[in-house]
C-alpha atoms as a PDB file:
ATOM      1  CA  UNK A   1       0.000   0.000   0.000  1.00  0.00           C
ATOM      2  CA  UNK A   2       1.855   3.363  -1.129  1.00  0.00           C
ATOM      3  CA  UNK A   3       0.753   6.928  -1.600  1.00  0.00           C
ATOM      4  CA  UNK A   4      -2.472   6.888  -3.568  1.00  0.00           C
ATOM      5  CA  UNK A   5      -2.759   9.547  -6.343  1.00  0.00           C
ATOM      6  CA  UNK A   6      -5.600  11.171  -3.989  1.00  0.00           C
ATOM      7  CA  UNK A   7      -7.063  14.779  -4.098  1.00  0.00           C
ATOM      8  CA  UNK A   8      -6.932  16.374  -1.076  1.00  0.00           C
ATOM      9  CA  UNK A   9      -9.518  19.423  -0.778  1.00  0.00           C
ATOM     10  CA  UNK A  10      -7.508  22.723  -0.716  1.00  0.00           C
ATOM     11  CA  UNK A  11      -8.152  24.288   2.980  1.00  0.00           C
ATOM     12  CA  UNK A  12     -10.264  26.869   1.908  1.00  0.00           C
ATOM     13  CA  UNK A  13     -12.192  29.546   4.647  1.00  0.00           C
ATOM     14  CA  UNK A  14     -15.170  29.805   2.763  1.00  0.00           C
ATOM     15  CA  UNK A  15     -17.041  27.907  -0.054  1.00  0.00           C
ATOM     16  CA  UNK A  16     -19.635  29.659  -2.120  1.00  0.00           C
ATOM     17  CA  UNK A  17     -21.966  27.323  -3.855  1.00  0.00           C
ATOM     18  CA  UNK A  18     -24.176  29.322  -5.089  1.00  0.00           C
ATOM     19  CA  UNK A  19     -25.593  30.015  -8.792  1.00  0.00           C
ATOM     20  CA  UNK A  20     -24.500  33.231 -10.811  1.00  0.00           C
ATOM     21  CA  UNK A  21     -27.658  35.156 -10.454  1.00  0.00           C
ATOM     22  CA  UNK A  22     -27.988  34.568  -6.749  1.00  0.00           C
ATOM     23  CA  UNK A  23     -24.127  35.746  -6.002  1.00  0.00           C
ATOM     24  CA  UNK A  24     -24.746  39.052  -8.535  1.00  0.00           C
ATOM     25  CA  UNK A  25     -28.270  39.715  -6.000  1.00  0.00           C
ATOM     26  CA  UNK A  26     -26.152  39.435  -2.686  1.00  0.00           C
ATOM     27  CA  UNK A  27     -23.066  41.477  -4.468  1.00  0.00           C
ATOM     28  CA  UNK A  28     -25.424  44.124  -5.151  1.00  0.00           C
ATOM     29  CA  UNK A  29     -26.960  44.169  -1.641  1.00  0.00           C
ATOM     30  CA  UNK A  30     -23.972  44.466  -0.332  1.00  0.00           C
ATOM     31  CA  UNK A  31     -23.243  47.333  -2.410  1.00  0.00           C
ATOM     32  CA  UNK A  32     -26.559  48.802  -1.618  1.00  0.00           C
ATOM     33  CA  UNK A  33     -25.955  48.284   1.917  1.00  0.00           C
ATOM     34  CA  UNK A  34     -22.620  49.703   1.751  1.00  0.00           C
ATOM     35  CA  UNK A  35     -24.152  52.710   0.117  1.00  0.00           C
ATOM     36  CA  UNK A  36     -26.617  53.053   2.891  1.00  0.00           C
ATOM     37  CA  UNK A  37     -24.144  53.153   5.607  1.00  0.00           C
ATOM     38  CA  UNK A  38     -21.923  55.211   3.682  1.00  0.00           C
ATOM     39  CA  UNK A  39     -24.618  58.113   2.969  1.00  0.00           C
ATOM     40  CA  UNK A  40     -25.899  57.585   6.821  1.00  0.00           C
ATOM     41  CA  UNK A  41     -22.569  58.551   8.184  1.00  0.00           C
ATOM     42  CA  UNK A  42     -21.521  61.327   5.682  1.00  0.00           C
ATOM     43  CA  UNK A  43     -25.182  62.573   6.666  1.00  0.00           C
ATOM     44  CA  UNK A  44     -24.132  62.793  10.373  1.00  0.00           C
ATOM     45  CA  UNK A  45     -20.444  64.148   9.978  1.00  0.00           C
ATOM     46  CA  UNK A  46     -22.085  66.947   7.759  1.00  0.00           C
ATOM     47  CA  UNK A  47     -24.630  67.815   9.842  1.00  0.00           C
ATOM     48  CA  UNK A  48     -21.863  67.831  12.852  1.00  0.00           C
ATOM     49  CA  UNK A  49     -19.791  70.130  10.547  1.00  0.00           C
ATOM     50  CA  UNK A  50     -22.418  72.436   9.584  1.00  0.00           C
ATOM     51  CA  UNK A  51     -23.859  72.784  13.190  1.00  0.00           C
ATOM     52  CA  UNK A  52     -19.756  73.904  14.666  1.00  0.00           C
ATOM     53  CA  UNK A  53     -19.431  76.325  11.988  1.00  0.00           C
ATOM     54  CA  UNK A  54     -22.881  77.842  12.748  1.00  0.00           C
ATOM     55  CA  UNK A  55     -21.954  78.421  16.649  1.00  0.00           C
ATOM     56  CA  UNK A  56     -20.904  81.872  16.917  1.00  0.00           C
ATOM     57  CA  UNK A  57     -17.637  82.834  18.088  1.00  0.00           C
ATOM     58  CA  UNK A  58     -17.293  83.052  21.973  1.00  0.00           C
ATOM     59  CA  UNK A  59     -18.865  85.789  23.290  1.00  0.00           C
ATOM     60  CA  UNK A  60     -19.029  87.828  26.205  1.00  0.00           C
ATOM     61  CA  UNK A  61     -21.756  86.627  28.961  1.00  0.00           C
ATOM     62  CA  UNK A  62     -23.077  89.772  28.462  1.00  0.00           C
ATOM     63  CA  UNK A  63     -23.511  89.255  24.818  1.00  0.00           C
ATOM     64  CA  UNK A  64     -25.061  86.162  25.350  1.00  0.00           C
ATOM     65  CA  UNK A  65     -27.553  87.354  27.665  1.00  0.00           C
ATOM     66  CA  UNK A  66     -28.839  90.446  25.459  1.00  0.00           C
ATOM     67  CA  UNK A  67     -28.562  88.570  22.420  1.00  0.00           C
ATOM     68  CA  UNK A  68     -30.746  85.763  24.756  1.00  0.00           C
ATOM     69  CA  UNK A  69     -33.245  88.739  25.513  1.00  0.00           C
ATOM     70  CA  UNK A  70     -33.637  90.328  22.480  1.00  0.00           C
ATOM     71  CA  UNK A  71     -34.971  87.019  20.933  1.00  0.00           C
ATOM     72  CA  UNK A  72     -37.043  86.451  23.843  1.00  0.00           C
ATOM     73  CA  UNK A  73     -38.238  90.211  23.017  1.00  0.00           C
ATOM     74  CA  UNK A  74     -39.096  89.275  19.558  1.00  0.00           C
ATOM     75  CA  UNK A  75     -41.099  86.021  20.334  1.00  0.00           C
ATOM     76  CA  UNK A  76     -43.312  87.967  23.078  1.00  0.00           C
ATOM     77  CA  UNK A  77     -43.913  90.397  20.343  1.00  0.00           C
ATOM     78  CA  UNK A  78     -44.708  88.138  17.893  1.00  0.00           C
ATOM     79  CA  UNK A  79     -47.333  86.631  20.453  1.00  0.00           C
ATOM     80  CA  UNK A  80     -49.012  89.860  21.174  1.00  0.00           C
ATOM     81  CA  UNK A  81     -49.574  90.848  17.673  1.00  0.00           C
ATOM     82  CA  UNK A  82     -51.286  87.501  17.571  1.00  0.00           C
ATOM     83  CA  UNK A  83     -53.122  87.280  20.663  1.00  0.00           C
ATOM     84  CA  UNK A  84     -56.120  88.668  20.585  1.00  0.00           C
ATOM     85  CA  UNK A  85     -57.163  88.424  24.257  1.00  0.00           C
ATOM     86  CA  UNK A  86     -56.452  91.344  25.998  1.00  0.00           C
ATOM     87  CA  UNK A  87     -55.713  89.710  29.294  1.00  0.00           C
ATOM     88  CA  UNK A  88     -52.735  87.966  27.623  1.00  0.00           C
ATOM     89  CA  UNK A  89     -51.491  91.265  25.952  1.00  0.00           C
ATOM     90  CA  UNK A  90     -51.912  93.203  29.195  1.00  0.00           C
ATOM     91  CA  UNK A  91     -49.743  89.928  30.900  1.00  0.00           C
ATOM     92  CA  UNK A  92     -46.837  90.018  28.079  1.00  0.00           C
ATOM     93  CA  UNK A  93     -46.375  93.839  28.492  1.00  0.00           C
ATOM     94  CA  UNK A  94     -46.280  93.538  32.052  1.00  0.00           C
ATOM     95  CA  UNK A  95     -43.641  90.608  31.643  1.00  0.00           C
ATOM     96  CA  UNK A  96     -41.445  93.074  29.148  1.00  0.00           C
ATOM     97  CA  UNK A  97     -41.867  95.879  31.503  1.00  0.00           C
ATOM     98  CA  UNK A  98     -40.344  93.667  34.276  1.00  0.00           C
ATOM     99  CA  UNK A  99     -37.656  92.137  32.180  1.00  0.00           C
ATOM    100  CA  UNK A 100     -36.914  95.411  30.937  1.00  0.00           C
ATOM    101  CA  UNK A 101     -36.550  96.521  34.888  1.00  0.00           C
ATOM    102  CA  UNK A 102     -34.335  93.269  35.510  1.00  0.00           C
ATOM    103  CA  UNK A 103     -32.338  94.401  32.844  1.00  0.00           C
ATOM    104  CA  UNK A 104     -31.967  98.237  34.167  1.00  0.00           C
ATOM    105  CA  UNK A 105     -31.450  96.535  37.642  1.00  0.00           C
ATOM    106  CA  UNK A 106     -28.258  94.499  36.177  1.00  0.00           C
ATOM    107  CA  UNK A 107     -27.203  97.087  34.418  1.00  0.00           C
ATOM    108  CA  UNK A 108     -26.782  99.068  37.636  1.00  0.00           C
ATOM    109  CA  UNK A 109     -25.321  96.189  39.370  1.00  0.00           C
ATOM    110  CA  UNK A 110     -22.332  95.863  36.670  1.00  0.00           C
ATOM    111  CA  UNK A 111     -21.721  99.222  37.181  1.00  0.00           C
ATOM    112  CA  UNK A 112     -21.370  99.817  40.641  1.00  0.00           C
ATOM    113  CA  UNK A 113     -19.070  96.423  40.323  1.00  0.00           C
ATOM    114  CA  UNK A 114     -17.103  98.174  38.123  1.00  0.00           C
ATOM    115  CA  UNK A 115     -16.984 101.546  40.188  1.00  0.00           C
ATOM    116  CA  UNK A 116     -16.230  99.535  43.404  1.00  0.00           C
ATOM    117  CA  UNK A 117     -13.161  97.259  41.595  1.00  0.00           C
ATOM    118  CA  UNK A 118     -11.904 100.863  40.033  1.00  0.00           C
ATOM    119  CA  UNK A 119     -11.748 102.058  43.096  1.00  0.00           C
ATOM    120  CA  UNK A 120     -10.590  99.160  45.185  1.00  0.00           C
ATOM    121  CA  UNK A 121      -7.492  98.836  42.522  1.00  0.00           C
ATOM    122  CA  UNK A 122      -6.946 102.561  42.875  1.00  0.00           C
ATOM    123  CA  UNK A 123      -6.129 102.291  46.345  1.00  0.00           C
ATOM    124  CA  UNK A 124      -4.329  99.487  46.214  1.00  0.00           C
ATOM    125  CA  UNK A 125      -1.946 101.450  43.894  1.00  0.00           C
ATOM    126  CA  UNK A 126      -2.341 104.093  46.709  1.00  0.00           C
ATOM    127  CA  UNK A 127      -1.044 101.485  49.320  1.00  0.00           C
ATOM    128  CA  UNK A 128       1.419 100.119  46.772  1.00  0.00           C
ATOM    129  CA  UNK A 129       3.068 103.594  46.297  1.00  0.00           C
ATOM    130  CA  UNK A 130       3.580 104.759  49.643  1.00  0.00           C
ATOM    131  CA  UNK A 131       5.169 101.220  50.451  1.00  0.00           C
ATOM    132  CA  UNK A 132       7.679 102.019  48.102  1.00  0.00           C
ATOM    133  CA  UNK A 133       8.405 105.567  48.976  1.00  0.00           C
ATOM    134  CA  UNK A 134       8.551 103.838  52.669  1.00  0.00           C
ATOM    135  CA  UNK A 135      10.874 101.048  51.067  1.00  0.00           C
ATOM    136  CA  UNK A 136      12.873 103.993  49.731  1.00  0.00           C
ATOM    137  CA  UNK A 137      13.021 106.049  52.438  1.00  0.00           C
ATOM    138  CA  UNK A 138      14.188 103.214  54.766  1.00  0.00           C
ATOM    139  CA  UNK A 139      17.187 102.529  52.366  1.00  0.00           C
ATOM    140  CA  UNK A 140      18.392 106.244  52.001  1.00  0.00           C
ATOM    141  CA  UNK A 141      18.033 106.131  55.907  1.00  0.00           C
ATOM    142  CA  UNK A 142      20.863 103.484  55.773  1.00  0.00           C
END
């Protein structure tokens, strides 16, 4: 008994038995599917993209806040125009009147803030100079 002339089956991972027409379908499923998932995700990185660069700039709190009140300004407006109960019109000018006053009242806040750190910095300086003209005057003394 030697080596019979026998045909091993190459390893192979996968086997596809399957008729022409059936393997073209599933190719172009695949491609469809690819497709899909391809569109899906370009969809979502653009839509990323395109909602960064709409994001203003950084700006000031300040900014933000006025820029925050002004649009809440222009939807009460728009409400009133179209509201024609007279309760509700009388209750959204009464809510601008008040944010109007909130706004005065911060207003005046941020500037006595500013008043009080101008002059807390001022005498600072104050203290800051005559420590140095003591500083001085103690050296010249030597």
């Amino acid at each position: 008994m030697g080596p019979k002339n026998e045909k091993m089956p190459a390893p192979t991972a996968f086997i596809l038995n399957l008729p022409l027409g059936l393997a073209v379908i599933y190719g172009l499923a695949l491609l469809v599917w690819y497709e899909l998932l391809r569109s899906a995700v370009g969809r979502r990185v653009g839509r990323r993209r395109s909602s960064e660069a709409q994001l203003p700039p950084l700006q000031s709190l300040e900014e933000a806040e006025r820029a925050e009140s002004e649009r809440e300004a222009a939807e009460q407006e728009a409400a009133e125009a179209s509201e024609p109960d007279p309760a509700r019109r009388l209750f959204y000018l009464a809510r601008k009147a008040a944010k109007a006053e909130q706004d005065l009242a911060i207003q005046t806040a941020n500037a006595a803030t500013g008043r009080t750190v101008e002059r807390i910095e001022r005498r600072y300086r104050e203290i800051a100079a005559e420590l140095d003209q003591e500083e001085a005057e103690r050296i010249t003394a030597q």
